[in-house]
Every structure is written in structure tokens, then in C-alpha cells.
C-alpha atoms as a PDB file:
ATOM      1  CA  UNK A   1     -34.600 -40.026  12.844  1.00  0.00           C
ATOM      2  CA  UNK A   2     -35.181 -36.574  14.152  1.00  0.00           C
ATOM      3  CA  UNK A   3     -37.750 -34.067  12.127  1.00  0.00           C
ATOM      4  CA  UNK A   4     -38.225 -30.530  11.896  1.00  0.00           C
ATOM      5  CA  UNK A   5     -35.671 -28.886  13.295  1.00  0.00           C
ATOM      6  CA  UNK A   6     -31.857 -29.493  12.818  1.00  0.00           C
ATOM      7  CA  UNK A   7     -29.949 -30.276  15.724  1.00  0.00           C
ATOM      8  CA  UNK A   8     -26.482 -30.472  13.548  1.00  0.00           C
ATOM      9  CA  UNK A   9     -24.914 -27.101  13.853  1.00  0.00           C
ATOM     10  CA  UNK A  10     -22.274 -27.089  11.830  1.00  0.00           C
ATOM     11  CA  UNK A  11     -24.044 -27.028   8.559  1.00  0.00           C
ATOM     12  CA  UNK A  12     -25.624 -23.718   9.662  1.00  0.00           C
ATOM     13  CA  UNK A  13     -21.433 -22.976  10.728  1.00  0.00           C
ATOM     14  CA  UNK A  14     -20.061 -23.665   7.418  1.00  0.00           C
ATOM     15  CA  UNK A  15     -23.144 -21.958   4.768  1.00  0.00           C
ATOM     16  CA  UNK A  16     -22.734 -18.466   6.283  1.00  0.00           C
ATOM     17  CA  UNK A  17     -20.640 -15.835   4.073  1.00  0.00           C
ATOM     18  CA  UNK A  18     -18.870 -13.279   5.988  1.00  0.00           C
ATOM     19  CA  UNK A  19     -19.623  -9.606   3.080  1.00  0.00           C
ATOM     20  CA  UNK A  20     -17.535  -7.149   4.179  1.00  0.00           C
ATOM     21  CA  UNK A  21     -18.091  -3.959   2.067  1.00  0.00           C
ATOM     22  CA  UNK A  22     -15.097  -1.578   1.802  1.00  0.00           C
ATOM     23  CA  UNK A  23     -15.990   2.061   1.974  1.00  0.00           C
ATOM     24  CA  UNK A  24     -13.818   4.487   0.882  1.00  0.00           C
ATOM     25  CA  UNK A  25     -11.938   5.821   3.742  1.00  0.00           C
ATOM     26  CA  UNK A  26     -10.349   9.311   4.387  1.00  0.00           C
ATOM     27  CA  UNK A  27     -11.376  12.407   2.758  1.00  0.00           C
ATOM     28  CA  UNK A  28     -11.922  13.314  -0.343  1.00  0.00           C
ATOM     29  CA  UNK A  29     -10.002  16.837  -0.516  1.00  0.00           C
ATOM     30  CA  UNK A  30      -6.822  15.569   1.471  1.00  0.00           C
ATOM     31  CA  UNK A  31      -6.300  18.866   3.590  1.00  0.00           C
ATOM     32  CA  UNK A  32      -9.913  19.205   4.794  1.00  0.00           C
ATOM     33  CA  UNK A  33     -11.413  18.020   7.124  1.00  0.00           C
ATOM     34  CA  UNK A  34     -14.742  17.247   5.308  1.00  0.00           C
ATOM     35  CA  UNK A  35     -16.395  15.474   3.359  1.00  0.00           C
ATOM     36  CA  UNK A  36     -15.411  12.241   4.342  1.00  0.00           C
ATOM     37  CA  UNK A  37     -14.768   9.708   1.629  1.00  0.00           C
ATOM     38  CA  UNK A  38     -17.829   8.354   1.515  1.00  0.00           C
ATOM     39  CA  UNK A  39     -19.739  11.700   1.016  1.00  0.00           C
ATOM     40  CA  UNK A  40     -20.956  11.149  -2.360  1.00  0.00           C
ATOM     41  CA  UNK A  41     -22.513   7.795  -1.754  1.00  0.00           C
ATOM     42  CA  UNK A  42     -24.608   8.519   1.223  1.00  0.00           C
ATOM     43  CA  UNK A  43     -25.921  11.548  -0.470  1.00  0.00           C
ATOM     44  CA  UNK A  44     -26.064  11.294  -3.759  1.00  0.00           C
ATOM     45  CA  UNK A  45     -28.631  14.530  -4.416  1.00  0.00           C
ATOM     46  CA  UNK A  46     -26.464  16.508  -2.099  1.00  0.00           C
ATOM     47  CA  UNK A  47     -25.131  18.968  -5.553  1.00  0.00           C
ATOM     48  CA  UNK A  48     -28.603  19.310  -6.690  1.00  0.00           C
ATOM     49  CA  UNK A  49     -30.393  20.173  -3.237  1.00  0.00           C
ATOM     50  CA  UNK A  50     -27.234  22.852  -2.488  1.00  0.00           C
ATOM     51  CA  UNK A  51     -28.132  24.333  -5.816  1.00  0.00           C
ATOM     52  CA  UNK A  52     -31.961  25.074  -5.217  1.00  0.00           C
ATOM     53  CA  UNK A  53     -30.944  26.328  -2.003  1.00  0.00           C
ATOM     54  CA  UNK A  54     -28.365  28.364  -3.513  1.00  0.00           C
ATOM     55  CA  UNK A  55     -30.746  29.633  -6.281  1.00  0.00           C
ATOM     56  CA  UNK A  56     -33.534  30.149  -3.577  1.00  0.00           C
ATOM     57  CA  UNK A  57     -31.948  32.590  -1.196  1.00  0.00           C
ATOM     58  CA  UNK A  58     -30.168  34.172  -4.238  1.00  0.00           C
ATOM     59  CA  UNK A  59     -33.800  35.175  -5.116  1.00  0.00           C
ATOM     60  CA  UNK A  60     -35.261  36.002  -1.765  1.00  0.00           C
ATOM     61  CA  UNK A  61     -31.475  38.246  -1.398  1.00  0.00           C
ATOM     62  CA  UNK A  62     -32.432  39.861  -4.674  1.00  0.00           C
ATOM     63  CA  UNK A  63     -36.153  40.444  -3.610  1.00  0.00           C
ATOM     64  CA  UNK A  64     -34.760  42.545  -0.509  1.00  0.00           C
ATOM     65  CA  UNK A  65     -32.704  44.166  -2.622  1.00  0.00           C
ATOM     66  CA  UNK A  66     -35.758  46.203  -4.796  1.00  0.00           C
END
């Protein structure tokens, strides 16, 4: 009777689960070339960090402006 470790392999074989996690492929405006598919799930805060950017420089444009 062997103890500690297990020297039968194929238990180890058989209790393994294979995920495979699908991704949305492609793009997600068919003629352009970006964003991929998968755009909006890798950066979710993307539309909220474009609009402080947006609404920064709009303010440092209008600044130069007076």
C-alpha cells in the first residue's frame, strides 16, 4: 500500500475539465476595422474615460480661446 503521493495517473486524466470561453469574434461595426468584438468587455470604462477627456480639452480649448 503506497502513501502520499498517487502514482495512478489516470484519475488526475479523467477529473480535469477542458473551459473554453467563447469571445465574441469580429467587429462590432462590420465595415471598420476597430473595435474588435470584444471591445466592450476588456474595457468596460472606456465611454466614461473618453468623456472626461473629451470634456477636459474642451475646457483647456475654451481657456485658449479668452
Amino acid at each position: 500500500m503506497n502513501k502520499g503521493f498517487a502514482t495512478d495517473y489516470s484519475v488526475s486524466k479523467n477529473s480535469k475539465k477542458k473551459v473554453i470561453v467563447k469571445e465574441p469574434q469580429g467587429r462590432l461595426i462590420s465595415w471598420s476595422p476597430w473595435p474588435p468584438a470584444n471591445f466592450q468587455t476588456k474595457y468596460p470604462a472606456f465611454p466614461f474615460v473618453l468623456t472626461i477627456l473629451i470634456i477636459v480639452i474642451g475646457q483647456w480649448y475654451l481657456s485658449l480661446l479668452r
